[in-house]
N, C-alpha and C. Protein backbone atom coordinates (compact mmCIF):
# COMPACT_ATOMS: atom_id res chain seq x y z
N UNK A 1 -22.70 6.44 24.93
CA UNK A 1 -23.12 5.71 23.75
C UNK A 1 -22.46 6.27 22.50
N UNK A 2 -22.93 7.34 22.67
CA UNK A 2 -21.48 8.27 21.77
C UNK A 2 -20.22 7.73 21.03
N UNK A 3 -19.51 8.37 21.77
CA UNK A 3 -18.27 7.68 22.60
C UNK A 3 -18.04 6.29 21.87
N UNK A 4 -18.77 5.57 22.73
CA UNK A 4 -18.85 4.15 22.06
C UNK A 4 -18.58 3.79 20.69
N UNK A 5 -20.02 4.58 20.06
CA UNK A 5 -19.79 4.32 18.55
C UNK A 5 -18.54 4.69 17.83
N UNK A 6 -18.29 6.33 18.10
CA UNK A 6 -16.72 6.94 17.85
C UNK A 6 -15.96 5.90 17.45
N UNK A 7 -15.40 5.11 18.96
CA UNK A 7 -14.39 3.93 19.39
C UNK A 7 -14.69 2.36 17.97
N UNK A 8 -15.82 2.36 18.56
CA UNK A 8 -16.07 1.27 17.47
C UNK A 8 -15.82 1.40 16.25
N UNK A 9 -16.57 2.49 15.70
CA UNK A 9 -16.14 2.70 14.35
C UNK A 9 -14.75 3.35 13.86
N UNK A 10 -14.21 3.48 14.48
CA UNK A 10 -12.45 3.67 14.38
C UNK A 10 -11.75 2.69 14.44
N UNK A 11 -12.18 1.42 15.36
CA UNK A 11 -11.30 0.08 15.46
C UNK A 11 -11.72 -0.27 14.11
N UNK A 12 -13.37 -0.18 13.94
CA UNK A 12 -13.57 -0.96 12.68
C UNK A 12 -13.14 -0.95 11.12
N UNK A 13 -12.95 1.15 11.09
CA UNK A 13 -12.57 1.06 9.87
C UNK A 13 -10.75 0.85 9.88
N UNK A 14 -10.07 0.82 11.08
CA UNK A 14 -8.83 0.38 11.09
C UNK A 14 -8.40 -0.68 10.96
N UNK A 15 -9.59 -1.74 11.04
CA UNK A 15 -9.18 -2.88 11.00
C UNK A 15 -9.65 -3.28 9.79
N UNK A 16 -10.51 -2.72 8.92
CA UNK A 16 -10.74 -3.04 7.38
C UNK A 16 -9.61 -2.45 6.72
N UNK A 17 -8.95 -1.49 6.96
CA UNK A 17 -8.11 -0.95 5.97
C UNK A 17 -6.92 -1.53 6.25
N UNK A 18 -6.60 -2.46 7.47
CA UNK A 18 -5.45 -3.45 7.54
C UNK A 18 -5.96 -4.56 6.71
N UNK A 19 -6.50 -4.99 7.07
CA UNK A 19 -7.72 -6.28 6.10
C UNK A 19 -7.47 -5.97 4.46
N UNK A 20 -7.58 -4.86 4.17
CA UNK A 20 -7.76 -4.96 2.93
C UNK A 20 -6.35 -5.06 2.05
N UNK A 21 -5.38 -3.93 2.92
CA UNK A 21 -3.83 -3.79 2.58
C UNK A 21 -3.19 -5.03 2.65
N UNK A 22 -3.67 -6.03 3.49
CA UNK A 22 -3.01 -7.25 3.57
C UNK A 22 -3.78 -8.17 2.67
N UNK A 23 -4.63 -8.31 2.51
CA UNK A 23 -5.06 -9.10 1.13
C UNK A 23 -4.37 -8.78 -0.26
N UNK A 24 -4.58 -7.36 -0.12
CA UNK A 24 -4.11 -6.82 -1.69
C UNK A 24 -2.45 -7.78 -1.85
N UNK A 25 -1.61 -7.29 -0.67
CA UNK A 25 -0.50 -7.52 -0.75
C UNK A 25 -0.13 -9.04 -1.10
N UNK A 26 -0.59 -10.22 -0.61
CA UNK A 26 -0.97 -11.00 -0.47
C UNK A 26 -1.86 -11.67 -1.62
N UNK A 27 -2.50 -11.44 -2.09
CA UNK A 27 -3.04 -11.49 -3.46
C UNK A 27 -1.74 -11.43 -5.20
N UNK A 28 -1.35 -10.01 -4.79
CA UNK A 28 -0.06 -9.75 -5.81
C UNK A 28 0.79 -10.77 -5.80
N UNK A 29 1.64 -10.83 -4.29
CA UNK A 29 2.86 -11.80 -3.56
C UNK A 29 2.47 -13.54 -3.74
N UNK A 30 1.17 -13.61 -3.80
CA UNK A 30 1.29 -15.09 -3.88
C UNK A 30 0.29 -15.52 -4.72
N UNK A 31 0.07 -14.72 -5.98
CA UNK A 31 -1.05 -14.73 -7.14
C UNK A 31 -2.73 -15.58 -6.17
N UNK A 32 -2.94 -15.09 -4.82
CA UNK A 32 -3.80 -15.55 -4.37
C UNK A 32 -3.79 -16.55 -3.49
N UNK A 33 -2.83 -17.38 -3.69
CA UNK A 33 -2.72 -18.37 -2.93
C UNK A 33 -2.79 -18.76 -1.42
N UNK A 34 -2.63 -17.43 -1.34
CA UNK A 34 -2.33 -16.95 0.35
C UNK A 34 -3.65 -16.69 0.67
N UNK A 35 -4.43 -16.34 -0.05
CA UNK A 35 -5.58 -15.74 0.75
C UNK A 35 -6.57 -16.63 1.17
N UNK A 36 -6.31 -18.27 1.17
CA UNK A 36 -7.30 -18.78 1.91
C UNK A 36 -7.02 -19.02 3.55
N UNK A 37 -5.88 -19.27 3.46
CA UNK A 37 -4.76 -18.92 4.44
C UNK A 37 -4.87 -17.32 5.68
N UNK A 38 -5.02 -16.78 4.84
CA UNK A 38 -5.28 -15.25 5.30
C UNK A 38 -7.02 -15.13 5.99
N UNK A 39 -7.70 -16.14 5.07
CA UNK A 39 -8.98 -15.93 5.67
C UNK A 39 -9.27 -16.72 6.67
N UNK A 40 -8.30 -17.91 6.81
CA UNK A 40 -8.74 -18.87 8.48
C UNK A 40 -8.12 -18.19 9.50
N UNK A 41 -6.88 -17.00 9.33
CA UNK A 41 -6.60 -16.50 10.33
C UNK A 41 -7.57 -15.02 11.03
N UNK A 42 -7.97 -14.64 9.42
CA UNK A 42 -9.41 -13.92 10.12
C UNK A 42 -10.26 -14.27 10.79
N UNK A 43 -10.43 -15.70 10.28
CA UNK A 43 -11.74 -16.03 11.41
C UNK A 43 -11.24 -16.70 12.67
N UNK A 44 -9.71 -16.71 12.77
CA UNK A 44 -9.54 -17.27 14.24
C UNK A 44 -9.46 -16.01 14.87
N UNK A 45 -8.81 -15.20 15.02
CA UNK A 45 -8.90 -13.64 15.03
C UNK A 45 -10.14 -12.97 15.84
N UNK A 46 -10.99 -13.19 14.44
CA UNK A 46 -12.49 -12.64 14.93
C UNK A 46 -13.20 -13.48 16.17
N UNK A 47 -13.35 -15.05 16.70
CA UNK A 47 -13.46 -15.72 17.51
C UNK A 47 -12.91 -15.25 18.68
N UNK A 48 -11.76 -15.24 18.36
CA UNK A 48 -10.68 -14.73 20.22
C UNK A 48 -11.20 -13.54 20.42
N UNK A 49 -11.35 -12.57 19.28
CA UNK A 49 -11.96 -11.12 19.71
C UNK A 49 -13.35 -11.59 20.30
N UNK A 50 -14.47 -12.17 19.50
CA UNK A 50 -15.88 -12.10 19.99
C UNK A 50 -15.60 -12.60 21.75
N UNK A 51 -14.92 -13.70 21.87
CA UNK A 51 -14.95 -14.55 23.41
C UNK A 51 -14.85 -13.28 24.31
N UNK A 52 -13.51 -12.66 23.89
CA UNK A 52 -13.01 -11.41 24.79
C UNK A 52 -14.07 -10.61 25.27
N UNK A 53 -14.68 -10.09 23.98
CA UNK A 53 -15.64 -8.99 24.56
C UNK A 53 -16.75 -9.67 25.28
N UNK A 54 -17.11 -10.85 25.33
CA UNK A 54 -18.12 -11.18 25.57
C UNK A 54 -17.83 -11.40 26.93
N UNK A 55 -16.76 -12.37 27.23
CA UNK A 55 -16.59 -12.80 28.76
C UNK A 55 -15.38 -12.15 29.48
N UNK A 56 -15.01 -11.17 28.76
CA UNK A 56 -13.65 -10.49 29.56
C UNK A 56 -13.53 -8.92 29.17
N UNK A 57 -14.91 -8.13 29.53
CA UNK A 57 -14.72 -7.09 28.94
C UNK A 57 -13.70 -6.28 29.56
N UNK A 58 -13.42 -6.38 30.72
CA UNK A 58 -12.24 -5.60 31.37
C UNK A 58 -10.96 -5.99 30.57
N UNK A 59 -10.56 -6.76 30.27
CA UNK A 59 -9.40 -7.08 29.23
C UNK A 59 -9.32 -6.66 27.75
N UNK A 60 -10.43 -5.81 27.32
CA UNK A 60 -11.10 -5.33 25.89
C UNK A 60 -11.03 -4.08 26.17
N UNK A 61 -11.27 -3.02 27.55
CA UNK A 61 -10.92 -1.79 27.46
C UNK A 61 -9.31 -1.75 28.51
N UNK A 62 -8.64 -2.70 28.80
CA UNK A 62 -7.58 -2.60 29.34
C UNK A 62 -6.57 -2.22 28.00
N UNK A 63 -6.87 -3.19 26.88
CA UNK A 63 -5.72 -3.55 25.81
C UNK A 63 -6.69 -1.94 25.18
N UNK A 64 -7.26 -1.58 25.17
CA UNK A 64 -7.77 -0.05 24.05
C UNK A 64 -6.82 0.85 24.69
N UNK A 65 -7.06 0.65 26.06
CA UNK A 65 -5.98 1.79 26.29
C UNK A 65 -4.73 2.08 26.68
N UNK A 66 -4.38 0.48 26.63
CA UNK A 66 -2.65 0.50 26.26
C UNK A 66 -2.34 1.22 24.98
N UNK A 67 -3.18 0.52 23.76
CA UNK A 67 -3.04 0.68 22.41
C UNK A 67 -2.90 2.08 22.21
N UNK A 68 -3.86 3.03 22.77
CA UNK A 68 -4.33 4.63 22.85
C UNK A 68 -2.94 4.84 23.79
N UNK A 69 -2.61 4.49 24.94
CA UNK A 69 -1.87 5.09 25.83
C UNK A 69 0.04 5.22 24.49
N UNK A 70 0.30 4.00 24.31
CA UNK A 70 1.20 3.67 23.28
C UNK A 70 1.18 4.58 22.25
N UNK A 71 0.57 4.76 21.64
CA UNK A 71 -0.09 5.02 20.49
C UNK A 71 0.58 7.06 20.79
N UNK A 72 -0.29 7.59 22.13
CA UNK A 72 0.00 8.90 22.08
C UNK A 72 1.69 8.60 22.51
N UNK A 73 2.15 7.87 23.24
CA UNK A 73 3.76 7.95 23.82
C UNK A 73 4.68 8.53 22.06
N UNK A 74 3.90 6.92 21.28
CA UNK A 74 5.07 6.97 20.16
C UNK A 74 4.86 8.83 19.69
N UNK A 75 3.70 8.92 19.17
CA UNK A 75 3.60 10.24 18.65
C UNK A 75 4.02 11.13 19.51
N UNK A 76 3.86 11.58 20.96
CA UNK A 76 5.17 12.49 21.22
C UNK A 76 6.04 12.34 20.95
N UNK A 77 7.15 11.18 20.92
CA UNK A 77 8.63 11.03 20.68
C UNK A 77 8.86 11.51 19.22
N UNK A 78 7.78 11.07 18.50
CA UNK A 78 8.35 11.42 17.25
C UNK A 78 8.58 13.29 17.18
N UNK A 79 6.79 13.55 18.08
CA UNK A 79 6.78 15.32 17.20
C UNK A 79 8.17 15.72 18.13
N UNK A 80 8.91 15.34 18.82
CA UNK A 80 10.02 15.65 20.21
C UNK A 80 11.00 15.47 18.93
N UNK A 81 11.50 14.58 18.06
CA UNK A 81 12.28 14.35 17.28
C UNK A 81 12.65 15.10 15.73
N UNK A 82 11.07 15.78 15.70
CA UNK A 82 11.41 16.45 14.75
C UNK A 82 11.56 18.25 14.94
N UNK A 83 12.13 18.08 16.33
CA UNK A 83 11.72 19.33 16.75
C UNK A 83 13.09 20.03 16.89
């Protein structure tokens, strides 16, 4: 349960602080215009995510730990690169 929360609240605040960097940007770049635009793709987004977890949870911790598996690959290559 732990664990869980950890996970959750790491996707979540990763995915607000993409959320927010892309509005900002997006806001500046198109004096706003973009962001209604930006918000129907959030909510298509958030839909495909809710279905997933709901009826395909094996496909919800398959893609976490590609993301995690990926995720440590790139960061060895890099600390390997600066070495």
């Amino acid at each position: 349960m732990i664990l869980a929360s950890i996970i959750a609240g790491g996707a979540a605040l990763g995915s607000h602080a993409t959320k927010a960097t892309v509005r900002a940007v997006s806001t500046m770049t198109t004096a706003g215009l973009g962001n209604p635009v930006l918000s129907l793709l959030e909510d298509g987004f958030a839909f495909i995510n809710a279905v997933i977890a709901i009826f395909l949870p094996g496909l919800v911790i398959l893609t976490l730990v590609t993301i995690a598996v990926l995720f440590l690959l790139v960061h060895r290559r890099l600390r390997r690169a600066r070495s």
